[in-house]
Structures are given as C-alpha cells and as structure tokens.
Protein backbone atom coordinates (compact mmCIF):
# COMPACT_ATOMS: atom_id res chain seq x y z
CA UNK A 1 5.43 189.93 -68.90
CA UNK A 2 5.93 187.17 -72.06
CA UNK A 3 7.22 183.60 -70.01
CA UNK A 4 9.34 181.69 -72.48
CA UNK A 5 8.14 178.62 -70.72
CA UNK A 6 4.81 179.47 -72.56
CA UNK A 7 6.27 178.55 -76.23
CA UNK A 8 7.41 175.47 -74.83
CA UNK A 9 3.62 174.32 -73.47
CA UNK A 10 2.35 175.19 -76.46
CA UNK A 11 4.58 174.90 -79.37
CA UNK A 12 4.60 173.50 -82.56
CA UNK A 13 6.33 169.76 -82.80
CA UNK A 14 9.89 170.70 -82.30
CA UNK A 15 12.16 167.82 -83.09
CA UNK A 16 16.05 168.01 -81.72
CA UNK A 17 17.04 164.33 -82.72
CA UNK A 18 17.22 162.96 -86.18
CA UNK A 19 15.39 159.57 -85.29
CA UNK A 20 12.75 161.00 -83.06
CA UNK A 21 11.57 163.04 -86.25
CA UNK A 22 12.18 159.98 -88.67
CA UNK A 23 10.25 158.11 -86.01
CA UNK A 24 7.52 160.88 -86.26
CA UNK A 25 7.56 161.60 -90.27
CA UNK A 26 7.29 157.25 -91.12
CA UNK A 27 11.02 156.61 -91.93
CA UNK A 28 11.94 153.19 -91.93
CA UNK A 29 15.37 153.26 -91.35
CA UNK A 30 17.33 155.03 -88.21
CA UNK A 31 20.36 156.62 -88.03
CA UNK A 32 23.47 155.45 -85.76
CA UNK A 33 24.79 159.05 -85.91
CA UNK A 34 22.87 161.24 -83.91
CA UNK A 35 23.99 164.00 -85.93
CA UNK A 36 24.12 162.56 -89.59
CA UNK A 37 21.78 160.51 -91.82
CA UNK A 38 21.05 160.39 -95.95
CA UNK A 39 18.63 157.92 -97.63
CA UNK A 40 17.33 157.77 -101.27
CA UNK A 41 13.68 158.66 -101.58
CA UNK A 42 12.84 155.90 -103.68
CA UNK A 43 13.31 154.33 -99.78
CA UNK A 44 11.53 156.08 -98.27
CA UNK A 45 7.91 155.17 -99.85
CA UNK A 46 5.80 153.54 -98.86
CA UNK A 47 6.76 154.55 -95.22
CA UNK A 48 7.02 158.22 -94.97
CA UNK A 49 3.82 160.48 -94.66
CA UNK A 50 2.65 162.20 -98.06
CA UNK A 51 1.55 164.93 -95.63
CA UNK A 52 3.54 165.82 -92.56
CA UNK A 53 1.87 168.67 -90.84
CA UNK A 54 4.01 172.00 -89.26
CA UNK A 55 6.74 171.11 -87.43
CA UNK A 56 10.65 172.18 -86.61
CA UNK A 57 13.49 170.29 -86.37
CA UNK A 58 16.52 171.20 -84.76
CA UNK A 59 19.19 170.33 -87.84
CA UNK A 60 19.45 171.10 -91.44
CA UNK A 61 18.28 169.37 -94.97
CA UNK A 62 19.62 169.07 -98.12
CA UNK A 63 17.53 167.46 -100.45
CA UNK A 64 19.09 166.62 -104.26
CA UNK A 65 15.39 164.83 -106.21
CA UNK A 66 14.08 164.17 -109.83
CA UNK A 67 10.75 164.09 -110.94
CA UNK A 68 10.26 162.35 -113.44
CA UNK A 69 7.90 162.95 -116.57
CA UNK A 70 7.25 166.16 -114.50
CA UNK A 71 4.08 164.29 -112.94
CA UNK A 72 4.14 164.42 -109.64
CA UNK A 73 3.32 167.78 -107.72
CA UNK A 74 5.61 168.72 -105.10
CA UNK A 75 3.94 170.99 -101.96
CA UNK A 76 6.56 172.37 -99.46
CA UNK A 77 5.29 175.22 -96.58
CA UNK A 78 1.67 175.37 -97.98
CA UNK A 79 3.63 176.50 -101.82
CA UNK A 80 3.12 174.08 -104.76
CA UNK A 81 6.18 173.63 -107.00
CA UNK A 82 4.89 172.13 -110.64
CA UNK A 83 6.98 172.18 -113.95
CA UNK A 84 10.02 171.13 -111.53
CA UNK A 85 12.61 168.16 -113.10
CA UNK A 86 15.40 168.37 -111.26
CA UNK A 87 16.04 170.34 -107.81
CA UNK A 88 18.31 171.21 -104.64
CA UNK A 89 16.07 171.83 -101.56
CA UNK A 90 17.77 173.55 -98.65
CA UNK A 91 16.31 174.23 -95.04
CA UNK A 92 17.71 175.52 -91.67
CA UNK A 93 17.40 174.60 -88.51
CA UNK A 94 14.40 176.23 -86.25
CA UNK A 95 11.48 177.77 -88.48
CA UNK A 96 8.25 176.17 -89.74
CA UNK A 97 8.12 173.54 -91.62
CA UNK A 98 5.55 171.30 -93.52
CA UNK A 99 5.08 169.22 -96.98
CA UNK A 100 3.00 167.16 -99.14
CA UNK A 101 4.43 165.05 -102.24
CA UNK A 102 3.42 162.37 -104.21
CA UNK A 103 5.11 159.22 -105.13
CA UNK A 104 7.21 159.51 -108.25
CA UNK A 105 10.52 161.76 -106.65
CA UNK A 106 13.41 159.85 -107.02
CA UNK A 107 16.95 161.44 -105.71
CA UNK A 108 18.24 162.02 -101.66
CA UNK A 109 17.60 163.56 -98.35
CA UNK A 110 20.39 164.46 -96.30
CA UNK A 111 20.15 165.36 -92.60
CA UNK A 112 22.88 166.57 -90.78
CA UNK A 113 23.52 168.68 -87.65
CA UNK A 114 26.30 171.58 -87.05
CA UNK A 115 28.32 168.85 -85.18
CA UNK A 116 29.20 167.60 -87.98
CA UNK A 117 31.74 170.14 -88.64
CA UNK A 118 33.62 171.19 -84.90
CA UNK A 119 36.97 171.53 -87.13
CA UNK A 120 34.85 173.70 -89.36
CA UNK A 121 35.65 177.53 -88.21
CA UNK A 122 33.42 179.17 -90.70
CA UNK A 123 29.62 179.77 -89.61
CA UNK A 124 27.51 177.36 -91.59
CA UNK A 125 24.97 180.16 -92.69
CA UNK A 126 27.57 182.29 -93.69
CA UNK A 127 29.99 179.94 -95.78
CA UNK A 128 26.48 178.38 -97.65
CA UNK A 129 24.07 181.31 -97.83
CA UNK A 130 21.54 179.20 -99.58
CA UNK A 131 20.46 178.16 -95.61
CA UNK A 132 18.16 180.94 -95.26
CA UNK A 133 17.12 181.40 -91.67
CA UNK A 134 13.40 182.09 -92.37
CA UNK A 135 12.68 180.10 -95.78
CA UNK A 136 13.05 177.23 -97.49
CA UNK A 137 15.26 177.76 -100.60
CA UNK A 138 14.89 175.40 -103.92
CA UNK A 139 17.04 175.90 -106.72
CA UNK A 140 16.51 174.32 -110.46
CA UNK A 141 19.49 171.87 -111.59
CA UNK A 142 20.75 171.55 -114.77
CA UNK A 143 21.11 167.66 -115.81
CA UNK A 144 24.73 167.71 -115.72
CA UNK A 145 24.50 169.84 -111.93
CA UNK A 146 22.29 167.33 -110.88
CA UNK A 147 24.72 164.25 -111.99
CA UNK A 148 27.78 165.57 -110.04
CA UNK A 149 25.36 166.13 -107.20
CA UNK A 150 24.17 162.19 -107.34
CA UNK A 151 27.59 160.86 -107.46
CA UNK A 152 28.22 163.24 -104.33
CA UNK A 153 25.18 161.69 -102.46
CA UNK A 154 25.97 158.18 -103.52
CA UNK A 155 29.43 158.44 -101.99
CA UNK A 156 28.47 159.38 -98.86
CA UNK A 157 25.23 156.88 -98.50
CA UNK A 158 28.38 153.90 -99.16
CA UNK A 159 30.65 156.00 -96.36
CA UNK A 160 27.13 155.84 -94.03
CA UNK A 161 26.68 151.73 -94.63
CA UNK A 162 30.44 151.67 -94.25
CA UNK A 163 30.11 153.24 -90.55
CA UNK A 164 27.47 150.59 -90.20
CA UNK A 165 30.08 147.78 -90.40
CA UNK A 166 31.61 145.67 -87.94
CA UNK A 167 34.91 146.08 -88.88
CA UNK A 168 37.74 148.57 -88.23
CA UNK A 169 36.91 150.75 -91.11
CA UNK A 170 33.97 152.04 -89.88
CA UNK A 171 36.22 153.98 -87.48
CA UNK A 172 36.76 156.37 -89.82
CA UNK A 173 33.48 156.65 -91.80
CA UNK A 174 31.60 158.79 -89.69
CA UNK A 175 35.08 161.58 -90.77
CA UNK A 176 34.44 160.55 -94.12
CA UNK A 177 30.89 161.12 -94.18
CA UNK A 178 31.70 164.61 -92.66
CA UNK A 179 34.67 165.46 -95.07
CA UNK A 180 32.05 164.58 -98.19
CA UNK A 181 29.24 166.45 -96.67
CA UNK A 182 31.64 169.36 -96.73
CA UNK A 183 32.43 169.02 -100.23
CA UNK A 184 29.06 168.78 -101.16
CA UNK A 185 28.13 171.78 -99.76
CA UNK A 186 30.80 173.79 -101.81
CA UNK A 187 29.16 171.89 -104.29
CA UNK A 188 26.43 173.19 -103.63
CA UNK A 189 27.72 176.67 -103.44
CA UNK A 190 28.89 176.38 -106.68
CA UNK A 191 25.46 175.89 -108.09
CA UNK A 192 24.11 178.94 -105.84
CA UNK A 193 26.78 181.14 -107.30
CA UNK A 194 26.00 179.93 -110.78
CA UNK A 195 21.92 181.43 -109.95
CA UNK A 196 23.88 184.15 -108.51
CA UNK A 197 26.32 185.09 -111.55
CA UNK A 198 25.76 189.23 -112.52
CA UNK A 199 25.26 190.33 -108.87
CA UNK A 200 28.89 189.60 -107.58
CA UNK A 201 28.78 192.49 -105.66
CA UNK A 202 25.52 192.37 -103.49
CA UNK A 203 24.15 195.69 -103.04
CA UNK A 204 23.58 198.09 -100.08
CA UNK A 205 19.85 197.29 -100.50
CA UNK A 206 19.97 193.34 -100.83
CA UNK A 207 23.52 193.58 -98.07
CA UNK A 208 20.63 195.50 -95.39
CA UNK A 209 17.65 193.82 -96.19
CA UNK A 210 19.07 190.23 -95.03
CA UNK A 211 20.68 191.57 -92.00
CA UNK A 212 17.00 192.94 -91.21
CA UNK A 213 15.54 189.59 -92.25
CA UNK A 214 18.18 187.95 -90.22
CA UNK A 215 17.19 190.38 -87.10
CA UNK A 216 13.97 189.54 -87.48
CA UNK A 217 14.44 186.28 -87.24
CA UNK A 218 15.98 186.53 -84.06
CA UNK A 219 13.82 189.42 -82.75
CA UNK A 220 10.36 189.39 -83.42
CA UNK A 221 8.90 188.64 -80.18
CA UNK A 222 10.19 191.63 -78.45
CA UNK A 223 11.09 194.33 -81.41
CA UNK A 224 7.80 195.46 -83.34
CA UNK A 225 8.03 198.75 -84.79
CA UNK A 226 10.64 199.57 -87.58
CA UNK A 227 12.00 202.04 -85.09
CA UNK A 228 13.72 199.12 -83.32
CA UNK A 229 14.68 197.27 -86.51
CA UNK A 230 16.23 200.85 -87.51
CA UNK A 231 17.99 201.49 -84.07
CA UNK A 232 19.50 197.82 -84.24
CA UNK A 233 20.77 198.28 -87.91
CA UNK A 234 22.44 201.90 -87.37
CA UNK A 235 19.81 203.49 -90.39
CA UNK A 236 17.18 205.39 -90.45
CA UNK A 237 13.77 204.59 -90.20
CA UNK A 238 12.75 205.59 -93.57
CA UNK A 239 16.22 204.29 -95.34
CA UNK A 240 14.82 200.55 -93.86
CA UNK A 241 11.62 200.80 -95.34
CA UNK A 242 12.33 201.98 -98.75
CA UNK A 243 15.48 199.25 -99.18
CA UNK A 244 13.72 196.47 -98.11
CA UNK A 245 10.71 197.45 -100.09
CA UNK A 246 13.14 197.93 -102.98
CA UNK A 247 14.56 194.13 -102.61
CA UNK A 248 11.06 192.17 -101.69
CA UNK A 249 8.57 194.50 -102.99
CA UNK A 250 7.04 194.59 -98.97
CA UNK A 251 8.24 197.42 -96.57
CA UNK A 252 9.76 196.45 -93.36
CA UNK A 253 6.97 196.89 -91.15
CA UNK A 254 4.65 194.63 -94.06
CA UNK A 255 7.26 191.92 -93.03
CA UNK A 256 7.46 192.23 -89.39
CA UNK A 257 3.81 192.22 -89.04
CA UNK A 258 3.35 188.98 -91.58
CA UNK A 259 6.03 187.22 -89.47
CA UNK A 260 3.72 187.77 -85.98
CA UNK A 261 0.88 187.19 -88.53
CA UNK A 262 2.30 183.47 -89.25
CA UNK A 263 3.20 182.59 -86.02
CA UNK A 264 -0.21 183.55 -84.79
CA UNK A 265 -1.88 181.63 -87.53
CA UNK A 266 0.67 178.54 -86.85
CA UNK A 267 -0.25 178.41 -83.15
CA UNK A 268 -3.84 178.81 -83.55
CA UNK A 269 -4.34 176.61 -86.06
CA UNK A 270 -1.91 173.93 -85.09
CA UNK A 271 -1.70 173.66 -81.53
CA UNK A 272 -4.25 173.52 -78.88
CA UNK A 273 -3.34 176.53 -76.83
CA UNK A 274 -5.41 179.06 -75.57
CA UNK A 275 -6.22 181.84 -77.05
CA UNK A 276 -4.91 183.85 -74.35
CA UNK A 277 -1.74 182.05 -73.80
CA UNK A 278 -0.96 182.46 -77.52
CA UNK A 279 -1.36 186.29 -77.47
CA UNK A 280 1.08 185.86 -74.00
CA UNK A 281 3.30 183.57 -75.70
CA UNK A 282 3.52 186.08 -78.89
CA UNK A 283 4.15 189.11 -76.41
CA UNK A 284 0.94 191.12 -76.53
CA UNK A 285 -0.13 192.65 -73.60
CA UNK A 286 -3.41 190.84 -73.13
CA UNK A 287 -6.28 188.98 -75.44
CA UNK A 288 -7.82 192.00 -76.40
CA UNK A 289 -4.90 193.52 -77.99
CA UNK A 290 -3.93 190.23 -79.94
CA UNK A 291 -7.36 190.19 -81.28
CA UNK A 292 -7.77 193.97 -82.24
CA UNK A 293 -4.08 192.93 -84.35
CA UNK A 294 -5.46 189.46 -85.46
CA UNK A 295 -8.65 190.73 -87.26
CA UNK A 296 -7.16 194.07 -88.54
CA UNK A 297 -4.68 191.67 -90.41
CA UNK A 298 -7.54 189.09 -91.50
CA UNK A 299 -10.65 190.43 -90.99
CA UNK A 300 -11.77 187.75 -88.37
CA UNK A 301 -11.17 187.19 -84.38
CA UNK A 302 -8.67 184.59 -83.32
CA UNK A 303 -11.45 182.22 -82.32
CA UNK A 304 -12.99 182.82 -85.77
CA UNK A 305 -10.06 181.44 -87.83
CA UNK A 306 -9.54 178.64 -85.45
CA UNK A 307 -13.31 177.87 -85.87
CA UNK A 308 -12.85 178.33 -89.55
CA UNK A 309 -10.59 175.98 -90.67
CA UNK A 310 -10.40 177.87 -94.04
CA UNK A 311 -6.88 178.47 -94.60
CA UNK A 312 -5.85 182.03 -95.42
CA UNK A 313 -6.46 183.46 -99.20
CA UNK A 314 -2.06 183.74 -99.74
CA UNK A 315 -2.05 180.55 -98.25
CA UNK A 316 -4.01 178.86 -101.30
C-alpha cells in the first residue's frame, strides 16, 4: 500500500516560501511579502547560482528577459533555448524544476503566490492558460511586446520599494502591487492570444488532450492504464489515444508512462532514497516490478542509471 509520507522522506527540494528558495537559489535580496517579490536580473548576478539543480516551489514565475547580442545560452528543465532575444517565461506551482544561464540576461523575475489575488474569483490556471500544470511555457516577444511588458515590471518593482517605506503609503502598496500584477497578467494574455490567433476555437482534440494532461497531472500515482484516463474523461479508450496522439504526436499511454518515467529518473538521480522506497513511493507493488518497468523503458536497472550518471539520450 503507497504511504504518502514516503514522497515527503524522500522528495525532491520542495520550497513553500519565497525567501527560503531565494535563500537556497543565492538571491541577495528578501522579500517582506511572503507571497510577492520581483527583482531585475541584472541584480541578481553575481549572487544567484548559474546552475540550480531540480527542485519545486510552491508559487508561480513570470519571467519578462533580453539577451542581448543573442550570446548567452539559456538552459531551463535540461532544454537549451539559443537564437532567443526577447522572452516571457511562465511556470506553475508544484512540478520539476531546474536551470542553467549565463550572465548576459537582462529583464525581471516575478514571484508571486495565489494569495495575491483572494478578491480574484477566476481560477488562476484557467483565466492565464499559459501556466501549464506540467511544463514550463516560453513565448518569443516582439520588441514593442516586450517594452509594454518592462514598463509593467518597472511599475510594480517602484510599488514593491514603496511597501518597503516607513511611511503611510506603504499601506497600500502591497494592493497596488497586486492590482498591477493583475494587469500584467492580462498583459500577458494578450501576448498568448496573439501566438494563439487562427485557433479561436480550440478543438475537440486539443479541448481533451489538456483535460487528460491536466488528469494526469493530478493522477499518475494511482491511474496507469489509459482505461482509467478513459473512464475519468467519459471517452473511449481508443478515442483518447488517437486525439492525444493527434495533438502531441505521443499516444496517451506514451505520456503516462514518460511521466512515471521522469519521476523515477528525478528521484533516483536526485535524491538519496532507496531504491525500494522509490518504487513504494511511485506505487509499484514491490522492487522487482519497478525494475522490470525501469529497464523496459531504458534498457538498464534502477541501480544502473543511478550508478551511471549518464543522463538519458532525450535528455541531451
């Protein structure tokens, strides 16, 4: 029987405050709002760590940076990004996380928590789909999109100093931070809508395929077989497969196996659990099962890949 208290002995770094992971990642500065804090990145060297390894973080990023003379080489979950000028970065709270960058960015990071808007009725993923709940999303600006975005972040770092202040005003600046990190987020969704202009009307295909990504997300420890997937999403089993192969070019069952796949790989690699307790804490019924599913995936044992250190051929 899987014990959720497992995941929590062995997990990943998993960082619920904003200043315990700025404490953890090099910042400088801290944040007075637990749920709130922006900084330029041209602050942020030499402090923060060019390589932070797989972590998660409990709140959400938006991330507005320039590179200029395209020189600098930007790594984010293991994937390069090159021939990148200007760019929006967007990550949810909860999955895997990791980067490496070089100096050179110039723009913002933004952190912020759902707190932030309590008079906000909408749900956050759903009013700014760019928050995926399993990737990181990064969008290519235009250099007028990415001015109107930098006058956005500027206003809110002089509401954030103004909070700092000991004078009445800063009463108000935390609800002024909030109000502007609203409006940049509808910003933001204008920008999204602009990558999304000729598909106004999402299809059946693309409409299932991120509720079964979002499912997933919520239900891959227990629910393995597309059966379950199926049963959850009122379709058939073969109507799953074919429209999510249709949308990502991978069936259903390729995704729900590379999701166990990556967790595996995460927990193995990065933490220093037990082989058995991982296949416990991923919901196999014993060792021997988890590594009869590890090596049919990669062609070694569980102890062979953590002995390895070679990272996996997609992973590259």
């Amino acid at each position: 029987m899987f014990d959720p208290r497992l995941l929590q002995q062995f997990a990943l770094p998993h960082y619920r405050a904003i200043n315990d992971f700025l404490a953890a990642a090099g910042f400088a500065g801290r944040t007075q709002d637990p749920n709130f804090y922006a900084v330029r990145l041209e602050d942020t060297y030499p402090h923060v760590r060019a390589v932070m390894p797989p972590f998660r973080k409990d709140f959400f990023l938006v991330a507005l940076a320039e590179n200029p003379g395209n020189q600098s080489v930007f790594t984010l979950d293991g994937q390069p990004f090159t021939d990148l000028t200007r760019y929006l970065v967007f990550q949810s709270p909860g999955h895997v996380l990791s980067w490496q960058r070089e100096p050179g960015l110039r723009g913002y990071l933004l952190y912020f928590r759902a707190e932030c808007f309590s008079f906000f009725r909408a749900a956050l993923t759903t009013e700014f789909p760019f928050f995926d709940l399993l990737h990181t999303n990064l969008f290519r600006l235009k250099k007028a999109q990415f001015a109107r975005l930098q006058a956005d972040f500027e206003d809110m770092l002089a509401e954030q100093q103004a909070a700092e202040l000991p004078d009445a005003g800063r009463y108000y600046a935390a609800s002024i931070c909030y109000a502007k990190l609203l409006a940049l987020l509808y910003r933001c969704r204008g920008v999204y809508d602009e990558f999304e202009e000729g598909n106004h009307q999402q299809s059946a295909a693309a409409r299932l395929t991120q509720r079964f990504v979002q499912a997933l997300a919520n239900h891959f420890l227990e629910k393995r077989t597309v059966e379950e997937y199926a049963d959850l999403l009122a379709v058939t089993p073969n109507h799953l497969n074919e429209m999510v192969k249709r949308m990502t070019g991978r069936t259903a069952y390729r995704h729900i196996t590379d999701k166990l796949l990556l967790e595996a790989r995460t927990l193995i690699r990065h933490t220093p659990a037990d082989l058995t307790e991982i296949a416990y804490q991923l919901n196999f019924s014993g060792p021997a099962h988890f590594a009869k599913f590890f090596k049919k995936q990669t062609g070694l044992t569980p102890g062979e890949f953590r002995r390895s250190g070679a990272l996996p051929a997609e992973d590259r």
